[in-house]
Protein backbone atom coordinates (compact mmCIF):
# COMPACT_ATOMS: atom_id res chain seq x y z
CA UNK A 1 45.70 22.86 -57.29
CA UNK A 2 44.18 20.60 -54.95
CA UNK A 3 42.43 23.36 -53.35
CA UNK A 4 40.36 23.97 -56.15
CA UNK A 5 38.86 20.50 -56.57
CA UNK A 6 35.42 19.31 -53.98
CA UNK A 7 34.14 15.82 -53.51
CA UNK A 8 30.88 14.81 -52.26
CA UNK A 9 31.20 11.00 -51.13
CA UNK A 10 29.87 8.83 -49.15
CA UNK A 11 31.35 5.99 -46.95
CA UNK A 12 31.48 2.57 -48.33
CA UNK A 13 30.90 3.52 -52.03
CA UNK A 14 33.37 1.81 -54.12
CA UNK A 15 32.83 4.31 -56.53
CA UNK A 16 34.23 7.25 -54.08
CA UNK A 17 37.26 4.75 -52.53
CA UNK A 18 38.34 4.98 -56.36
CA UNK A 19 38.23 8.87 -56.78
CA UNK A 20 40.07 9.11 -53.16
CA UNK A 21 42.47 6.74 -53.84
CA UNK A 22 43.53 8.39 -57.56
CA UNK A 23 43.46 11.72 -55.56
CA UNK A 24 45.70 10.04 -53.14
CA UNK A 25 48.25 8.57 -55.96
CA UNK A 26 48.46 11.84 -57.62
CA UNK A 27 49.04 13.79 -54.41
CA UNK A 28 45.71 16.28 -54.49
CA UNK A 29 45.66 16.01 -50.86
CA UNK A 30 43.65 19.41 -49.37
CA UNK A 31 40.62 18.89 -51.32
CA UNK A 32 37.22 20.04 -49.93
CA UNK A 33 35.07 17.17 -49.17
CA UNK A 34 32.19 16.45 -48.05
CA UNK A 35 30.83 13.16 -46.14
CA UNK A 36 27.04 12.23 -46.75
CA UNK A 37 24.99 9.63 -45.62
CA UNK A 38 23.02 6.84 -47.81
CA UNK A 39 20.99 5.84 -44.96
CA UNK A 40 19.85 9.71 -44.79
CA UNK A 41 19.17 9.82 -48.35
CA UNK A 42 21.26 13.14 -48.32
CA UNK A 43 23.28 11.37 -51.95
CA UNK A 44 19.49 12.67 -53.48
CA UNK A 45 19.70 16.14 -51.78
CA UNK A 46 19.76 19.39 -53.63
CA UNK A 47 23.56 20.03 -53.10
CA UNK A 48 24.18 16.82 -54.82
CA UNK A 49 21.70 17.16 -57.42
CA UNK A 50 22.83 20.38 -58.46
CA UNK A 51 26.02 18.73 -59.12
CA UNK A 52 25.04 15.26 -60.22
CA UNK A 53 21.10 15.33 -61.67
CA UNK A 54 21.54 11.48 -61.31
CA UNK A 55 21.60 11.70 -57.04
CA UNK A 56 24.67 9.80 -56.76
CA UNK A 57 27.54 9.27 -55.39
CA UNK A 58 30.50 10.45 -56.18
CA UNK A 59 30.06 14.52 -57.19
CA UNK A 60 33.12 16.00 -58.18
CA UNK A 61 34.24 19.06 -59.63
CA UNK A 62 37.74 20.34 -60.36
CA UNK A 63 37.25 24.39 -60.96
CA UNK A 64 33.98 24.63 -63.20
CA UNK A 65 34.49 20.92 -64.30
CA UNK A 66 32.30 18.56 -63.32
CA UNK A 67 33.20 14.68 -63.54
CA UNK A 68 30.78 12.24 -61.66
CA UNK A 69 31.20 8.54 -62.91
CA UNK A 70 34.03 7.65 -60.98
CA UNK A 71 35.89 5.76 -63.78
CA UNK A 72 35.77 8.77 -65.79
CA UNK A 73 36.88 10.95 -62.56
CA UNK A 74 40.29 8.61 -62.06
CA UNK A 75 41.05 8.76 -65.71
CA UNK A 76 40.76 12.11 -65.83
CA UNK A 77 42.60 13.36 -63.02
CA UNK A 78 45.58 11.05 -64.46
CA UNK A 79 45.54 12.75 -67.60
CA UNK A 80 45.49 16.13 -65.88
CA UNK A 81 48.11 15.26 -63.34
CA UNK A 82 50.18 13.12 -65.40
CA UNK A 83 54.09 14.15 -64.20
CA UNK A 84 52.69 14.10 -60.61
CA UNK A 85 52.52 11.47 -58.02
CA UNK A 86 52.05 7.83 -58.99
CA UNK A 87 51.98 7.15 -62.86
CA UNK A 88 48.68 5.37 -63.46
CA UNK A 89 48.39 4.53 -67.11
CA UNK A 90 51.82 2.75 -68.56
CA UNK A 91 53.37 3.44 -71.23
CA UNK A 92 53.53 0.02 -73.14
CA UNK A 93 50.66 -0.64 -75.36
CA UNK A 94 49.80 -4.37 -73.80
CA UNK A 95 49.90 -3.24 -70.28
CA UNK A 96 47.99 -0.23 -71.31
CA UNK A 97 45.30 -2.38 -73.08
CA UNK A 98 45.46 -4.77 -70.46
CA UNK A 99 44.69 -2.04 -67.91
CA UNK A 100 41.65 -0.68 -69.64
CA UNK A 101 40.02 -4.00 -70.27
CA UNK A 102 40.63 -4.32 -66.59
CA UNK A 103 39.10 -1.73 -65.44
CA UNK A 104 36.12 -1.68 -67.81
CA UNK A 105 35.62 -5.63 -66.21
CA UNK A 106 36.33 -4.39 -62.28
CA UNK A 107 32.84 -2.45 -63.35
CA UNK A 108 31.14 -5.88 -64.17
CA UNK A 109 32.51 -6.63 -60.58
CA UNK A 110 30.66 -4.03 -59.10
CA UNK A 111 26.90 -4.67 -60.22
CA UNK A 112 27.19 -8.47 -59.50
CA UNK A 113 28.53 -7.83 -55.72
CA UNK A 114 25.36 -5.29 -55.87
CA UNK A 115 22.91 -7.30 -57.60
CA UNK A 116 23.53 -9.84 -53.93
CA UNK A 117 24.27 -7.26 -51.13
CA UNK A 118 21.71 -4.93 -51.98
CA UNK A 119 19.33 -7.73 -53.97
CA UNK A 120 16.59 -6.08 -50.75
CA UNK A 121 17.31 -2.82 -51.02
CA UNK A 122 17.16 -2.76 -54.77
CA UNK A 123 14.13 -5.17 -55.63
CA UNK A 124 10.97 -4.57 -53.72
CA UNK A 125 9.25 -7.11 -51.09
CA UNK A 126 6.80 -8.24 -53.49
CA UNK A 127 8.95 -8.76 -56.34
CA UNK A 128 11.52 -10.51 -54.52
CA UNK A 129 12.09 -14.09 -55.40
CA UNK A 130 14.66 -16.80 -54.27
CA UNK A 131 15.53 -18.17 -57.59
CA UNK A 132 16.25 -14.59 -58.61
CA UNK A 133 18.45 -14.45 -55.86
CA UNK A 134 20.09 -17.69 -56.80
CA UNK A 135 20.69 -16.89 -60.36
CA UNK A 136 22.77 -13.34 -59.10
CA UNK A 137 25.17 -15.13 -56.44
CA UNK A 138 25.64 -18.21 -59.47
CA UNK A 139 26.90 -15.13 -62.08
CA UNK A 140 28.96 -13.03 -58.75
CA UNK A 141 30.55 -17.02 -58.32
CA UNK A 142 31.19 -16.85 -61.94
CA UNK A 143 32.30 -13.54 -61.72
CA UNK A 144 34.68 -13.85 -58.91
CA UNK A 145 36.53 -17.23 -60.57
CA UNK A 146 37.12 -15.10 -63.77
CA UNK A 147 39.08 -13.28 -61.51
CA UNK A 148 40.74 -15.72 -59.77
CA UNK A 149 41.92 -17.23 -62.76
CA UNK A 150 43.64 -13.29 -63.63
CA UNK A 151 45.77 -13.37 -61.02
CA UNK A 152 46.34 -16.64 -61.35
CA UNK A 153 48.20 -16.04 -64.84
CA UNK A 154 49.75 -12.90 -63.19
CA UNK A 155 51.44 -14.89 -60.54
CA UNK A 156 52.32 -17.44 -63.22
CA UNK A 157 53.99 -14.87 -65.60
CA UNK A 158 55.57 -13.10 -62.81
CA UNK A 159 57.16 -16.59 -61.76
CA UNK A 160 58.29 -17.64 -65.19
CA UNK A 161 60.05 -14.09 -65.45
CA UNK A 162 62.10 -13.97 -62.30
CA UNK A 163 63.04 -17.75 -62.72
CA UNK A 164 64.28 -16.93 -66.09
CA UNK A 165 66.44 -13.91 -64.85
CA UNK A 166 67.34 -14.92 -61.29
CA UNK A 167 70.75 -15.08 -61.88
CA UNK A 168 71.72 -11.82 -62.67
CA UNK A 169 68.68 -9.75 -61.43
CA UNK A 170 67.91 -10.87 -58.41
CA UNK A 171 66.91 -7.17 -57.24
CA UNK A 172 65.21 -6.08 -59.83
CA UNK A 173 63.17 -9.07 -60.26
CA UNK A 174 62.59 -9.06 -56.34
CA UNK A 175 61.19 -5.46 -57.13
CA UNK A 176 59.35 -7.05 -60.50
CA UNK A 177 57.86 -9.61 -58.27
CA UNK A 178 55.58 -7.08 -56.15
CA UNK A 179 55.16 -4.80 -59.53
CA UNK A 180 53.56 -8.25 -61.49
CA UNK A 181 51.03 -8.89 -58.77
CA UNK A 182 49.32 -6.24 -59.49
CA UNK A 183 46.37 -6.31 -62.35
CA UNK A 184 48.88 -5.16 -65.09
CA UNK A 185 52.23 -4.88 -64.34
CA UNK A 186 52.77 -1.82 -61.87
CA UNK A 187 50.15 -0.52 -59.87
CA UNK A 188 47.65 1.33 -61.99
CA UNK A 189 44.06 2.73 -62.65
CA UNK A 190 42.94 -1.48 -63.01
CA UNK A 191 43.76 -1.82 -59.50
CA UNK A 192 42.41 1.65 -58.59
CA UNK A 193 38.81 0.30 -59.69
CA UNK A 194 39.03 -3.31 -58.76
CA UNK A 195 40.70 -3.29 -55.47
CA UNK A 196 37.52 -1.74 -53.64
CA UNK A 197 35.56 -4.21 -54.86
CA UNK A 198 37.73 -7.01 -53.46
CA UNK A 199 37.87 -5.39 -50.07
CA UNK A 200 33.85 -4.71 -50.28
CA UNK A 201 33.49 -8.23 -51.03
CA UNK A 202 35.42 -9.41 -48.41
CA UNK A 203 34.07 -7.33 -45.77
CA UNK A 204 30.72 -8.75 -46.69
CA UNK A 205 32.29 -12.00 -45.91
CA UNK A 206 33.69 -13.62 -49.08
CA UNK A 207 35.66 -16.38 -48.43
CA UNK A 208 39.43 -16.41 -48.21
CA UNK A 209 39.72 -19.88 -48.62
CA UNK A 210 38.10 -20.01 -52.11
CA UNK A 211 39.07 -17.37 -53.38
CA UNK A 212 42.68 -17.46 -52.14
CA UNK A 213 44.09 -15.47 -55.13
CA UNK A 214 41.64 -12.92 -54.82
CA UNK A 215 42.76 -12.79 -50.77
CA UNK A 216 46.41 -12.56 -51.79
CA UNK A 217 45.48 -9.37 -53.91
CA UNK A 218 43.72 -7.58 -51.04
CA UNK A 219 46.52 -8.57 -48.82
CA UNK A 220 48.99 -7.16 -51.10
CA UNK A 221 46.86 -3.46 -51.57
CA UNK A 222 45.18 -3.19 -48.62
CA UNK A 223 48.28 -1.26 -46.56
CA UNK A 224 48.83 0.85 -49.63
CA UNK A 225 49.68 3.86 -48.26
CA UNK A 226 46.33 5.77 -51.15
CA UNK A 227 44.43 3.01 -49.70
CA UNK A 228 45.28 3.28 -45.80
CA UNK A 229 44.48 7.65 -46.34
CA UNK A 230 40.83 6.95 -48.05
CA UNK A 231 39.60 3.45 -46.68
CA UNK A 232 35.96 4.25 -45.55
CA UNK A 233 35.73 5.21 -42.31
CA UNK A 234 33.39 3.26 -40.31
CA UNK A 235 35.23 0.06 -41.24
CA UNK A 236 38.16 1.43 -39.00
CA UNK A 237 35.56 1.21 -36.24
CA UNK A 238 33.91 -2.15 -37.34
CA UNK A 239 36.18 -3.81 -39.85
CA UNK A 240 33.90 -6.85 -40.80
CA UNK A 241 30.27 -6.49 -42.36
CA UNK A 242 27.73 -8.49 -43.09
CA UNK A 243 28.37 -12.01 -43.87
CA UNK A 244 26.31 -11.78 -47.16
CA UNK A 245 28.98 -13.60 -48.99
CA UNK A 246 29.90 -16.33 -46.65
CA UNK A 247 28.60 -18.92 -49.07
CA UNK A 248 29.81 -18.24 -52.20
């Protein structure tokens, strides 16, 4: 089935790191891919555009369909692949509705880490201005502490559970423990779109001292076995970035 399915992507892009990763879960390992580079400007070449009229990154096709928003791309390869691999919608309707509003948020995530990395590449020289600059780290700070305070009250639930049933599940509550760390309840489509954010921002230098709960998460994902398979290749080589974020 895999064989049927082609990815253009290119290195770095959160957006491809979530289609990889789903692929990963739902193992549709042996697809054709292809890597491209930004710096090249090959994402606006004609093999993408034919694909993706929008020049971006990710293109991918499955057969004659063609899905290139990368949230739309996860979701549907769960729906297709449902009985294979990892599960990554649940089946209760809170952690389901918890999961989507996740994952519509980790896109919120995304354009205020790019609205500071990229604020150069993005807003020309002359209209380039310092208080704009300010403003977009302020609402990424305010961004990033919403998050903090969601896994906050994930570890605090998870606590209050296990404490509560430590007596007579100790094993399955040791197994609950890992399962309620991540964004809702076991690993799922939420984490699928916000964990490369959280490594992005970290490898642009976002501080694991302030944001310690955030750390914890991308401690807890970043060995993943999805996540190992698909990380972006030249961080292998050069694991930290830029120190963009150092500041924050």
């Amino acid at each position: 089935m895999a064989k049927s399915m082609s990815l253009l992507w290119g290195a770095g892009s959160p957006p491809c790191w979530r289609v990889m990763i789903t692929l990963e879960e739902k193992k549709l390992q042996g697809y054709r891919h292809k890597l491209l580079s930004f710096e090249k400007g090959e994402h606006k070449s004609q093999e993408v555009l034919e694909i993706n009229p929008r020049g971006q990154l990710p293109a991918f096709k499955h057969g004659d369909i063609i899905l290139n928003e990368s949230v739309a791309a996860c979701l549907y390869l769960e729906n297709q692949f449902k009985s294979q691999g990892v599960k990554l919608i649940p089946d209760s309707p809170a952690e389901q509705a918890l999961m989507y509003q996740r994952m519509m948020e980790g896109l919120c995530l995304t354009d205020k880490l790019n609205s500071v990395i990229y604020y150069d590449l993005f807003v020309p020289e002359e209209e380039r201005h310092e208080s704009a600059l300010k403003r977009n780290k302020e609402a990424l700070v305010t961004e990033l502490k919403l998050w903090e305070g969601y896994l906050h009250k994930v570890e605090h639930e998870q606590h209050t559970h296990t404490h509560a049933h430590q007596c007579f599940f100790y094993l399955i509550s040791a197994i609950k423990v890992a399962a309620g760390s991540y964004l809702a309840g076991a690993f799922s489509l939420a984490d699928v779109i916000v964990f490369p954010n959280t490594a992005y921002a970290f490898r642009f230098g976002l501080s694991a001292g302030r944001y310690p709960k955030l750390a914890k998460y991308y401690s807890l994902l970043k060995d993943r076995p999805s996540i190992k398979a698909s990380r972006p290749p030249q961080w292998l080589a050069s694991p930290q970035g830029h120190e963009i974020l150092r500041d924050l």
